[in-house]
C-alpha atoms as a PDB file:
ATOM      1  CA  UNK A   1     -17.663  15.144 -36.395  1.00  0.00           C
ATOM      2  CA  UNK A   2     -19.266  18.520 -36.188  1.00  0.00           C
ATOM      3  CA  UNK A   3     -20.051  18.026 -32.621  1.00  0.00           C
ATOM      4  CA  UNK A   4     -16.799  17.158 -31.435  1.00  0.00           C
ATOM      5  CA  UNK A   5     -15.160  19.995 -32.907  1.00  0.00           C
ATOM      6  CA  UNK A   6     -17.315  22.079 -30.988  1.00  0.00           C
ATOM      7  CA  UNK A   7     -16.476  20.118 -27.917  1.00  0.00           C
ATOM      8  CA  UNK A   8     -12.687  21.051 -28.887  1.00  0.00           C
ATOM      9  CA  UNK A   9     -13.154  24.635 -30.034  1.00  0.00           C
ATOM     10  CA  UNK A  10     -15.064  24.708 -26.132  1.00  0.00           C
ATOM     11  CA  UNK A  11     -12.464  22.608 -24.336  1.00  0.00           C
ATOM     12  CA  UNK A  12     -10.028  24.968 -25.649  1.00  0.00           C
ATOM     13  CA  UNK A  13     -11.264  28.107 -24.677  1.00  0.00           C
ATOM     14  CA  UNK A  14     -11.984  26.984 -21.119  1.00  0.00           C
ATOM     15  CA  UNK A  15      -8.493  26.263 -21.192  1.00  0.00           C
ATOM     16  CA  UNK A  16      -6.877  29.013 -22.219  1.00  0.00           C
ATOM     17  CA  UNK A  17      -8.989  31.057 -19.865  1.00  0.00           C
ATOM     18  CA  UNK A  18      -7.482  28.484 -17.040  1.00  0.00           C
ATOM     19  CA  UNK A  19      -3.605  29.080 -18.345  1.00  0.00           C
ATOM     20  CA  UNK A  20      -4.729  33.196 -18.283  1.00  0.00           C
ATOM     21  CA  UNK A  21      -5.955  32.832 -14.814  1.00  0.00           C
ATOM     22  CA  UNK A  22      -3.407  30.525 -13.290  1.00  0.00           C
ATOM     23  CA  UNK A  23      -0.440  30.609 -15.573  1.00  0.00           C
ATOM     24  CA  UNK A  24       1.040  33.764 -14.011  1.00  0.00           C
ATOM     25  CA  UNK A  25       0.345  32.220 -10.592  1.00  0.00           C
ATOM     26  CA  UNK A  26       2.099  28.945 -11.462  1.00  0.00           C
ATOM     27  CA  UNK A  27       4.982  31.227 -12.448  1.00  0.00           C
ATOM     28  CA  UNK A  28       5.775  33.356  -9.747  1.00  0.00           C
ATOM     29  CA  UNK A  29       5.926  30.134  -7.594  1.00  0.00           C
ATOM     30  CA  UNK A  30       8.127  28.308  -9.565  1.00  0.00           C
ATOM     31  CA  UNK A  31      10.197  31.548 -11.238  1.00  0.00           C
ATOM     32  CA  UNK A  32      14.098  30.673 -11.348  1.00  0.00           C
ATOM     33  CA  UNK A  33      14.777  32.392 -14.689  1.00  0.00           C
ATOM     34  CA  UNK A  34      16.744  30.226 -16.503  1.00  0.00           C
ATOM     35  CA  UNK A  35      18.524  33.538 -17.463  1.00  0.00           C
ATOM     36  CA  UNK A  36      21.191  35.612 -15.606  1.00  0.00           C
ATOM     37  CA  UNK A  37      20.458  39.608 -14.622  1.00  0.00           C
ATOM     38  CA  UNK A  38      23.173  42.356 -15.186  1.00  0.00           C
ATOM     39  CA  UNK A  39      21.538  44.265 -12.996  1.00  0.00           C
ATOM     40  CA  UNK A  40      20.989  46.389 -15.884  1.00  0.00           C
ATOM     41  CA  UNK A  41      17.759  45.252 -17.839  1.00  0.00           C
ATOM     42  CA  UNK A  42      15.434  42.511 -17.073  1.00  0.00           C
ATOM     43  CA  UNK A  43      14.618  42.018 -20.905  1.00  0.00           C
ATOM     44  CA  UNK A  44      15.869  38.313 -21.024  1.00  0.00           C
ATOM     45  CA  UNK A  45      13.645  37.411 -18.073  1.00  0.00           C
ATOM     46  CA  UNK A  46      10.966  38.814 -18.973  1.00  0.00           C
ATOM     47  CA  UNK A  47      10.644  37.218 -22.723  1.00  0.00           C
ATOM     48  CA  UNK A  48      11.634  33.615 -20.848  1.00  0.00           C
ATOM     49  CA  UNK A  49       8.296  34.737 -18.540  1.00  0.00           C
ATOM     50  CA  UNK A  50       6.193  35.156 -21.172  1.00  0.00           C
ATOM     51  CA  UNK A  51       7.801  32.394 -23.919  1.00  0.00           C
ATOM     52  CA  UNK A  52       6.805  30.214 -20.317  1.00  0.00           C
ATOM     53  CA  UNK A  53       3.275  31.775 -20.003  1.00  0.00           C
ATOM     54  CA  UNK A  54       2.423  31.493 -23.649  1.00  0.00           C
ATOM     55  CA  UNK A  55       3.495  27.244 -24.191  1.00  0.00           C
ATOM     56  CA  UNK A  56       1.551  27.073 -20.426  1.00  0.00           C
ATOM     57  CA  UNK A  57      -1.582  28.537 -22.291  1.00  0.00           C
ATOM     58  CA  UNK A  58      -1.422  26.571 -25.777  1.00  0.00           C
ATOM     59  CA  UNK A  59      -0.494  23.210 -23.340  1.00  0.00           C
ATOM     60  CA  UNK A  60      -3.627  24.317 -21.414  1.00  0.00           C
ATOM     61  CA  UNK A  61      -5.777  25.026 -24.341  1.00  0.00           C
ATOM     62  CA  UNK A  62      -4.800  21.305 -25.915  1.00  0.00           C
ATOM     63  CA  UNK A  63      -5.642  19.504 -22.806  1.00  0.00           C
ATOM     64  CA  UNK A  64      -9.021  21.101 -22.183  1.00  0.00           C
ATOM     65  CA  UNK A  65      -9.760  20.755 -25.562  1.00  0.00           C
ATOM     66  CA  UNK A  66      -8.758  16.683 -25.806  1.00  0.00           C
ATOM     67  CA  UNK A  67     -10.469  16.435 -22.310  1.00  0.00           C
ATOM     68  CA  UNK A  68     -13.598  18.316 -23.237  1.00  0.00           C
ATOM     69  CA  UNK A  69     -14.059  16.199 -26.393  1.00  0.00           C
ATOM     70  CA  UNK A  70     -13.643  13.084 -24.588  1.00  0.00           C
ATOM     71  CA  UNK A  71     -15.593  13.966 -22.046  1.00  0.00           C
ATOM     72  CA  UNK A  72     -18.385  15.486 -24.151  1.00  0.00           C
ATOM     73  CA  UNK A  73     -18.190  12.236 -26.255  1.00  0.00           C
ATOM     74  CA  UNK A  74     -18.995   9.663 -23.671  1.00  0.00           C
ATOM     75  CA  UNK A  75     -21.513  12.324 -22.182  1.00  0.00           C
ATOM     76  CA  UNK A  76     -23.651  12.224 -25.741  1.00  0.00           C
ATOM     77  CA  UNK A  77     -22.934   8.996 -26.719  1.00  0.00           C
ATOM     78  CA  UNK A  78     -24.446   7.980 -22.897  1.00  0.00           C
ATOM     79  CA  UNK A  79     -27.340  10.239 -23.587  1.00  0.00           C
ATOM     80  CA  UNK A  80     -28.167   8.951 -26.901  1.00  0.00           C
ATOM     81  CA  UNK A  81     -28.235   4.941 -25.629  1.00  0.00           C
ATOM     82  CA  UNK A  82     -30.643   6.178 -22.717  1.00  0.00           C
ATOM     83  CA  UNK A  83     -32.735   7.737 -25.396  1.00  0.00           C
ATOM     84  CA  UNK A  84     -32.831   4.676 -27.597  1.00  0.00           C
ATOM     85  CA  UNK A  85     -33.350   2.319 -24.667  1.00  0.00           C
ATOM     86  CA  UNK A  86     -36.713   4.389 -24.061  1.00  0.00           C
ATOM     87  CA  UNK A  87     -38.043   4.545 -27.268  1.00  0.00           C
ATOM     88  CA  UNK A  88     -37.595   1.056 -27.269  1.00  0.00           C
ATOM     89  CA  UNK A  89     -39.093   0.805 -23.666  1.00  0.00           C
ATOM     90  CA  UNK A  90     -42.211   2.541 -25.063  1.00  0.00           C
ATOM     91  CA  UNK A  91     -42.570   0.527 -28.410  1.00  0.00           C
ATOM     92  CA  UNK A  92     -42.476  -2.734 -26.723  1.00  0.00           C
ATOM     93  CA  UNK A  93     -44.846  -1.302 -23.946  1.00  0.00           C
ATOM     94  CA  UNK A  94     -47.488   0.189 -26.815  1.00  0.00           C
ATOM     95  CA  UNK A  95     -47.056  -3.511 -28.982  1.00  0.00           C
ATOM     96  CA  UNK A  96     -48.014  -5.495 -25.266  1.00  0.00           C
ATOM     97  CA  UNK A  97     -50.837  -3.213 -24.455  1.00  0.00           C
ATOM     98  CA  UNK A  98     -53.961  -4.310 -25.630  1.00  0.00           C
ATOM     99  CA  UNK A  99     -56.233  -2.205 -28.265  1.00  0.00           C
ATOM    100  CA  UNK A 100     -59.126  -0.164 -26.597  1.00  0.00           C
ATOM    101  CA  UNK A 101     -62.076  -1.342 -28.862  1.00  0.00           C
ATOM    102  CA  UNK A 102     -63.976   1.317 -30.753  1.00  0.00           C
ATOM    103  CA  UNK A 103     -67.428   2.265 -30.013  1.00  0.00           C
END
């Protein structure tokens, strides 16, 4: 359990660092305010920009986190069965090898 919260609390941050870097990108390429100007202040396009930004970085920071921890899992969990296949390797290897006699 304690491992794959760490894969999540990991997964997460390398998301949110991904949404930081290319949330503002994404953005600008796809910016049609939902909003109309008045030509006088920008202040309802600007919270829609950053209400967008903000659910692009908590989306972000979910996935990586729930593809980090699934990732991470099989990684381990792969590592682990290699491990125990060669312990298991060298047990049967020591029992079949014959015992040097003592002198």
């Amino acid at each position: 359990m304690k491992k794959i919260l760490v894969f999540l609390m990991v997964g997460g941050l390398l998301g949110v660092a991904a949404a930081s870097w290319l949330g503002p990108l994404w953005l600008s390429y796809w910016f049609r305010p939902p909003v109309t100007n008045n030509m006088l202040s920008c202040t309802r396009e600007v919270e829609w920009a950053m209400s967008s930004l903000v659910k692009t970085q908590l989306g972000s920071a979910a996935a990586g986190g729930v593809f980090v921890a699934i990732v991470g899992g099989l990684a381990s969990r792969a590592l682990r069965k290699r491990a125990e296949r060669k312990a298991a390797a060298k047990e049967s290897a020591a029992a079949a090898a014959p015992e040097k006699p003592k002198t």
